[in-house]
PDB file of N, CA and C in Angstrom:
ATOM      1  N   UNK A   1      -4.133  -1.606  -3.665  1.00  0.00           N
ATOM      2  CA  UNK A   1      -3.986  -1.919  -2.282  1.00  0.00           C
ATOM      3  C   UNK A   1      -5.216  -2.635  -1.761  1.00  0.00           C
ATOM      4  N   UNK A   2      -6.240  -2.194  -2.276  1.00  0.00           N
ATOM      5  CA  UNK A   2      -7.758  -2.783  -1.634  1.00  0.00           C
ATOM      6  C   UNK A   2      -7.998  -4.315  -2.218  1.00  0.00           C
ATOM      7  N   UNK A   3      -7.005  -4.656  -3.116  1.00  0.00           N
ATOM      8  CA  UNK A   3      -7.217  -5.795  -4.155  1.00  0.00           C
ATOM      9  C   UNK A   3      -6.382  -7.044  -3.330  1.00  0.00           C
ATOM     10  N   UNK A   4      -5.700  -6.674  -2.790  1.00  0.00           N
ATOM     11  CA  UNK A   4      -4.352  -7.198  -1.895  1.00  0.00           C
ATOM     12  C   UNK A   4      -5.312  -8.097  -0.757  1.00  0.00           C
ATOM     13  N   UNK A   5      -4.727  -9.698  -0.880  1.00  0.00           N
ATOM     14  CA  UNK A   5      -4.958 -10.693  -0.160  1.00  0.00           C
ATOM     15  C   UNK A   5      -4.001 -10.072   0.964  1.00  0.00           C
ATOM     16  N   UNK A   6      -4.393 -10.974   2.434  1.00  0.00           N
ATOM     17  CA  UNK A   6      -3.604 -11.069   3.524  1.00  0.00           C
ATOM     18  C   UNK A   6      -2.286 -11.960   3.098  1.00  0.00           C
ATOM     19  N   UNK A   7      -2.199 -12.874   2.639  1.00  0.00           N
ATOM     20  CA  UNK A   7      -0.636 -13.390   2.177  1.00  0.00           C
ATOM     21  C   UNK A   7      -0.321 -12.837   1.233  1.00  0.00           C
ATOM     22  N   UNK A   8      -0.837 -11.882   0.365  1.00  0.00           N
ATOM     23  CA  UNK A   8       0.142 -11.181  -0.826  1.00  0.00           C
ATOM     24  C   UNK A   8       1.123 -10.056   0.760  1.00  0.00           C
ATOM     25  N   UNK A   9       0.013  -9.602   1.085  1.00  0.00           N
ATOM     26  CA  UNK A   9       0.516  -8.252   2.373  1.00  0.00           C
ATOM     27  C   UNK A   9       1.757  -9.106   3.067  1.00  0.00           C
ATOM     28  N   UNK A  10       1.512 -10.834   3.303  1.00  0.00           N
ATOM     29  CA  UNK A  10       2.624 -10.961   4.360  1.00  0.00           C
ATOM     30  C   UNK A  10       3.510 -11.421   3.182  1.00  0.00           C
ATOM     31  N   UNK A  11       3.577 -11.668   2.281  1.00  0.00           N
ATOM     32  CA  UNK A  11       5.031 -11.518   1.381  1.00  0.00           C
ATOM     33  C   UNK A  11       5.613 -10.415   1.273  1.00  0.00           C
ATOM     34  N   UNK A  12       4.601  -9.498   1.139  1.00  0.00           N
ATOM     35  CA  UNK A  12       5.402  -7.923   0.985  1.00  0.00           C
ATOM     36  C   UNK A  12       6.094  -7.416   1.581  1.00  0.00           C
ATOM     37  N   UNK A  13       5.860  -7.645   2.965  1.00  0.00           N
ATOM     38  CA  UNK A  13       6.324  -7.532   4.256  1.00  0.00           C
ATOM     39  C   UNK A  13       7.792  -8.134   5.030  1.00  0.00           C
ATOM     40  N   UNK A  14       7.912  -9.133   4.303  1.00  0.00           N
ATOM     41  CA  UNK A  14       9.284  -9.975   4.390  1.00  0.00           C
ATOM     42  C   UNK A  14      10.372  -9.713   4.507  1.00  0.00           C
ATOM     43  N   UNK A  15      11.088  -9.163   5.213  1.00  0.00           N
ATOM     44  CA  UNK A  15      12.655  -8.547   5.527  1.00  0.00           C
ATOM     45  C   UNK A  15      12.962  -7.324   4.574  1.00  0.00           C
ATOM     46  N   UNK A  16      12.077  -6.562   4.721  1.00  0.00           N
ATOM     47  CA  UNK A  16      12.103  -5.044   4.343  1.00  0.00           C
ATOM     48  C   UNK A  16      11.504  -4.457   5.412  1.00  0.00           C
ATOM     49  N   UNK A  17      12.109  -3.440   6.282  1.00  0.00           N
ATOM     50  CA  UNK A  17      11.135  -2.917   7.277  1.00  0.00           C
ATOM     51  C   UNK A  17      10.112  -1.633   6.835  1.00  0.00           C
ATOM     52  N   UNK A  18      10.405  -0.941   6.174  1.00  0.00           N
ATOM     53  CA  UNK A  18       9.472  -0.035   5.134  1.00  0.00           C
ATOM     54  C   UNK A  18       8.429  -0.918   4.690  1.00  0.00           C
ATOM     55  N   UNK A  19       8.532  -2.137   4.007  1.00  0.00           N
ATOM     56  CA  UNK A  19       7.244  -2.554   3.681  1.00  0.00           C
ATOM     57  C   UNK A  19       6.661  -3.424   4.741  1.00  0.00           C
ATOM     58  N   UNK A  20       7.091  -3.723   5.529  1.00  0.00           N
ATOM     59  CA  UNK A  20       6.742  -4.295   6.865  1.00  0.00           C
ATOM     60  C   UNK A  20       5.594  -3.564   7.521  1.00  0.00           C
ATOM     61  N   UNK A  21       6.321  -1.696   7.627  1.00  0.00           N
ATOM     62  CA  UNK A  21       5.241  -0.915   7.698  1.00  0.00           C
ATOM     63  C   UNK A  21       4.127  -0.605   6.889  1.00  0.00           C
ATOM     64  N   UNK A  22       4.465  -0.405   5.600  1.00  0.00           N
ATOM     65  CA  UNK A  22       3.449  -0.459   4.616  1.00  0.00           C
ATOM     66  C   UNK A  22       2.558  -1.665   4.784  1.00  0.00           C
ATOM     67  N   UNK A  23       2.805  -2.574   4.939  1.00  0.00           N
ATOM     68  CA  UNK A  23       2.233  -3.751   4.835  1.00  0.00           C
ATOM     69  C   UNK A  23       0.933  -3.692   5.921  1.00  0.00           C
ATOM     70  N   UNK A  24       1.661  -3.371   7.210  1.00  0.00           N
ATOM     71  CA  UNK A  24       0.692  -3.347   8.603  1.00  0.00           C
ATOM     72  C   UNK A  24      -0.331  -2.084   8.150  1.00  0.00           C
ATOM     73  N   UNK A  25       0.145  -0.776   7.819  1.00  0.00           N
ATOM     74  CA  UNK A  25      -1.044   0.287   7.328  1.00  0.00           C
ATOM     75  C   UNK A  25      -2.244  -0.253   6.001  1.00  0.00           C
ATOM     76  N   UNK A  26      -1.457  -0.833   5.083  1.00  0.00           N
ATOM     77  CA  UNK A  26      -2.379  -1.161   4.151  1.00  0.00           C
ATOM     78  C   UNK A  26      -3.291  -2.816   4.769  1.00  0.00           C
ATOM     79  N   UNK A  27      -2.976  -3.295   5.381  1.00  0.00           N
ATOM     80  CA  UNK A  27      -3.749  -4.119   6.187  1.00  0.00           C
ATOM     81  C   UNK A  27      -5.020  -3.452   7.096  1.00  0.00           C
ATOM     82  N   UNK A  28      -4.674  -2.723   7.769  1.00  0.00           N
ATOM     83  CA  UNK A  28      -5.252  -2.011   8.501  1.00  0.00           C
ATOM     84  C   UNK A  28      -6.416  -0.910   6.929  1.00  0.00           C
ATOM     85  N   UNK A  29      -5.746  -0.175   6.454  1.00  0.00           N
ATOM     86  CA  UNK A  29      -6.851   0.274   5.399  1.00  0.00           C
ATOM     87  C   UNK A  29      -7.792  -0.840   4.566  1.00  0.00           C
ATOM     88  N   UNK A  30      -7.502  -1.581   4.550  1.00  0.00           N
ATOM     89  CA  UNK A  30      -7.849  -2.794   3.816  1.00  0.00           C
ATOM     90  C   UNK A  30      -9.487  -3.070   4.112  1.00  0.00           C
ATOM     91  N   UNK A  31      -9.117  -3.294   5.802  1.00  0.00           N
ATOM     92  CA  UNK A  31     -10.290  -3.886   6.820  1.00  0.00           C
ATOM     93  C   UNK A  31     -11.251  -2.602   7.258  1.00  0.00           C
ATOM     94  N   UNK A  32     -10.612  -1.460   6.724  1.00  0.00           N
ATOM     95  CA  UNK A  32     -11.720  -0.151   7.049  1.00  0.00           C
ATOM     96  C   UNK A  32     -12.813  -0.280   6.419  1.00  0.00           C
ATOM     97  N   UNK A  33     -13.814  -0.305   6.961  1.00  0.00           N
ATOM     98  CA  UNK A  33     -15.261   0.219   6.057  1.00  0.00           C
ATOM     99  C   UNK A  33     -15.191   1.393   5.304  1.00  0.00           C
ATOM    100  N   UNK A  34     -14.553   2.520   6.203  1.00  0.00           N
ATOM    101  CA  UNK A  34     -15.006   3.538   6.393  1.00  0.00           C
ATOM    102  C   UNK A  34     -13.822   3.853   5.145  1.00  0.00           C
ATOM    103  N   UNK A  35     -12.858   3.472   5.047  1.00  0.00           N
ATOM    104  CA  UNK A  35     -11.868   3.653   3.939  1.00  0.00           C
ATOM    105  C   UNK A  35     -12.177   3.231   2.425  1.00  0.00           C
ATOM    106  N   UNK A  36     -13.054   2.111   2.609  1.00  0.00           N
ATOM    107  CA  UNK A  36     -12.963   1.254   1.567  1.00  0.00           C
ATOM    108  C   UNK A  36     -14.520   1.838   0.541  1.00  0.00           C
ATOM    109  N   UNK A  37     -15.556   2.504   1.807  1.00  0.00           N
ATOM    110  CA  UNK A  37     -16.410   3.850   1.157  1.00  0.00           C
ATOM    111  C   UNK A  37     -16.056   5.027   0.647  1.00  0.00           C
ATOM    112  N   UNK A  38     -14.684   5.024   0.934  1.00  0.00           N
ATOM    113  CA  UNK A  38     -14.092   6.890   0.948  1.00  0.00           C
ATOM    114  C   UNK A  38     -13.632   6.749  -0.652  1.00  0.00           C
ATOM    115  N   UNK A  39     -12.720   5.396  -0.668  1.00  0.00           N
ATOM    116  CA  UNK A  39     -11.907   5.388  -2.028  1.00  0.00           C
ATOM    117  C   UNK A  39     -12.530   4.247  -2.830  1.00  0.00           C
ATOM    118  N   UNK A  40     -12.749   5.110  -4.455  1.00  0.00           N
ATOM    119  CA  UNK A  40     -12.803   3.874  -5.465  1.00  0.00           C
ATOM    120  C   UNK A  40     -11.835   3.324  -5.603  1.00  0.00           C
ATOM    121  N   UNK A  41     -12.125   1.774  -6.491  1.00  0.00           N
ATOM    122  CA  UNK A  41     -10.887   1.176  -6.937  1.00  0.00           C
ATOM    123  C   UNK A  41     -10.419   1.704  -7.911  1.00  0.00           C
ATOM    124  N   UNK A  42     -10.777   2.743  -9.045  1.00  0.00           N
ATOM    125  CA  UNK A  42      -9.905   3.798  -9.717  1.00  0.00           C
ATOM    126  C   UNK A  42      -8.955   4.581  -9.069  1.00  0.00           C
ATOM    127  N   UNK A  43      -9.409   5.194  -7.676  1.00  0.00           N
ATOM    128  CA  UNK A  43      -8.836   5.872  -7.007  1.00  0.00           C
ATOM    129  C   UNK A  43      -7.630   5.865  -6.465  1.00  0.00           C
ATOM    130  N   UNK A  44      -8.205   4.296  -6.164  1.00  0.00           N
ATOM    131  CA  UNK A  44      -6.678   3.607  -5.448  1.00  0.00           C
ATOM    132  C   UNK A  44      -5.670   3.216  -6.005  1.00  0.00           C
ATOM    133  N   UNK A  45      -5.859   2.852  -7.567  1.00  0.00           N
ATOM    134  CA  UNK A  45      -4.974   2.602  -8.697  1.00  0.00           C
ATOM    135  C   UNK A  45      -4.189   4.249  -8.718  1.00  0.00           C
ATOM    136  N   UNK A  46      -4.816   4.436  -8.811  1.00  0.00           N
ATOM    137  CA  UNK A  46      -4.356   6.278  -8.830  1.00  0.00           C
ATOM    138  C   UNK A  46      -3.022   6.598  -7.475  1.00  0.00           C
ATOM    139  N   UNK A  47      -3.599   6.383  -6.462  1.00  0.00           N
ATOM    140  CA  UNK A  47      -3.180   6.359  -5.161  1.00  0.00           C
ATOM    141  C   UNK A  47      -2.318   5.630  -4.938  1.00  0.00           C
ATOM    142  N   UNK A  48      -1.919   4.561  -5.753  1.00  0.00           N
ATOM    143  CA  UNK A  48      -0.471   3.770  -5.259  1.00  0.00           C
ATOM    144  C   UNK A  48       0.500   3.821  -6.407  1.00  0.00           C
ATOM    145  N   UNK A  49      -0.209   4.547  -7.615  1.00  0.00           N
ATOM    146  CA  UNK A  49       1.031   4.932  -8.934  1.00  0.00           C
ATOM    147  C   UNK A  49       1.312   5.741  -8.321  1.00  0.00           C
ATOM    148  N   UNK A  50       0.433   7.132  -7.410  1.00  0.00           N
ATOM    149  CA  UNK A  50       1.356   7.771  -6.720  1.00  0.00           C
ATOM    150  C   UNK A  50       2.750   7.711  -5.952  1.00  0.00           C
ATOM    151  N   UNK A  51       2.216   6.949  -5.021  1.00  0.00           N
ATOM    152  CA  UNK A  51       2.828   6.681  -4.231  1.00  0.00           C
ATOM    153  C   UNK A  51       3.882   5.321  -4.876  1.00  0.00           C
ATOM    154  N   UNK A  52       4.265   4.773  -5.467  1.00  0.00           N
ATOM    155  CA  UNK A  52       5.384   3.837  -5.868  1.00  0.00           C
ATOM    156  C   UNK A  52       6.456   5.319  -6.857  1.00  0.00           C
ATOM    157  N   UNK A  53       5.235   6.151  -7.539  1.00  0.00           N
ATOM    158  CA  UNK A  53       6.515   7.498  -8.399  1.00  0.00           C
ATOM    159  C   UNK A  53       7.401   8.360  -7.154  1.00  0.00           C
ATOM    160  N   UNK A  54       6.548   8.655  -6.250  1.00  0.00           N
ATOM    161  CA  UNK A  54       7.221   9.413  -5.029  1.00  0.00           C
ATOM    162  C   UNK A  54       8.398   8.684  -4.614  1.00  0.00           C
ATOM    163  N   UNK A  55       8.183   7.468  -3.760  1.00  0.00           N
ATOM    164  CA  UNK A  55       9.399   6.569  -3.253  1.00  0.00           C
ATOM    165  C   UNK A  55      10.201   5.985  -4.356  1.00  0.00           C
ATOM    166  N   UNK A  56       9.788   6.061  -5.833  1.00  0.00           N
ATOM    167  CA  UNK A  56      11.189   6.109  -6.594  1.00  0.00           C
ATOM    168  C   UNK A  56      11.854   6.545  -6.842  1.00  0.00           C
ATOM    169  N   UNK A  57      11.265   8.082  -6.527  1.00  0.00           N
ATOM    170  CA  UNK A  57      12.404   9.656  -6.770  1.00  0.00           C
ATOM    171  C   UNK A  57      12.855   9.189  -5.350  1.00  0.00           C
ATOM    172  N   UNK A  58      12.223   9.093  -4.370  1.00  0.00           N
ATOM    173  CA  UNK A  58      13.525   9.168  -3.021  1.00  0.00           C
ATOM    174  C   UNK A  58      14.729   7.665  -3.037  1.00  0.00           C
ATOM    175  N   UNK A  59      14.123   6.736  -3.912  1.00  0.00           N
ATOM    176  CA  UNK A  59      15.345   5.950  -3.938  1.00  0.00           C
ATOM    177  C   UNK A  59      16.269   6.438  -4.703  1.00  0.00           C
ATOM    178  N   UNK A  60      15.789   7.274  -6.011  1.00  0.00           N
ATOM    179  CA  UNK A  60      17.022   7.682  -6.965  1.00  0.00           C
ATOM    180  C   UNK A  60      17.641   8.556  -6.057  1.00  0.00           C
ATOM    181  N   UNK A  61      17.395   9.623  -5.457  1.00  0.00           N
ATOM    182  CA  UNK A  61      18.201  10.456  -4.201  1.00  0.00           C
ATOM    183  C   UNK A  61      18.727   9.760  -3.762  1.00  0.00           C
ATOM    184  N   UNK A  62      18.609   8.567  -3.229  1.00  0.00           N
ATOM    185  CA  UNK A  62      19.533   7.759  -1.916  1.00  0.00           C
ATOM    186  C   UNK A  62      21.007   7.178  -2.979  1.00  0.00           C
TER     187      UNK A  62
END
């Protein structure tokens, strides 16, 4: 997520409203200082395999 250009974010964002939102939060974390001290870039690799395994179990539910 921290690796993520502003036009990768506005492709992502493109007529999906879930990533629309994602898009605007990880923009917003992006530009944090205070975020970008908190988490390594190991961390964050960590932090979005999370998070892509979570929202694939809730798509297999849907």
């Amino acid at each position: 997520m921290l690796d993520l250009k502003k036009k990768d974010l506005k492709k992502i964002k493109e007529g999906d409203s879930f990533m629309a939102k994602f898009g605007e939060k990880a923009t917003k974390l992006n530009e944090s200082s205070e975020f970008q001290s908190w988490m390594t870039a190991e961390e964050d690799f960590e932090w979005c395999k999370k998070m892509e395994h979570h929202y694939g179990k809730k798509e297999e539910k849907n």
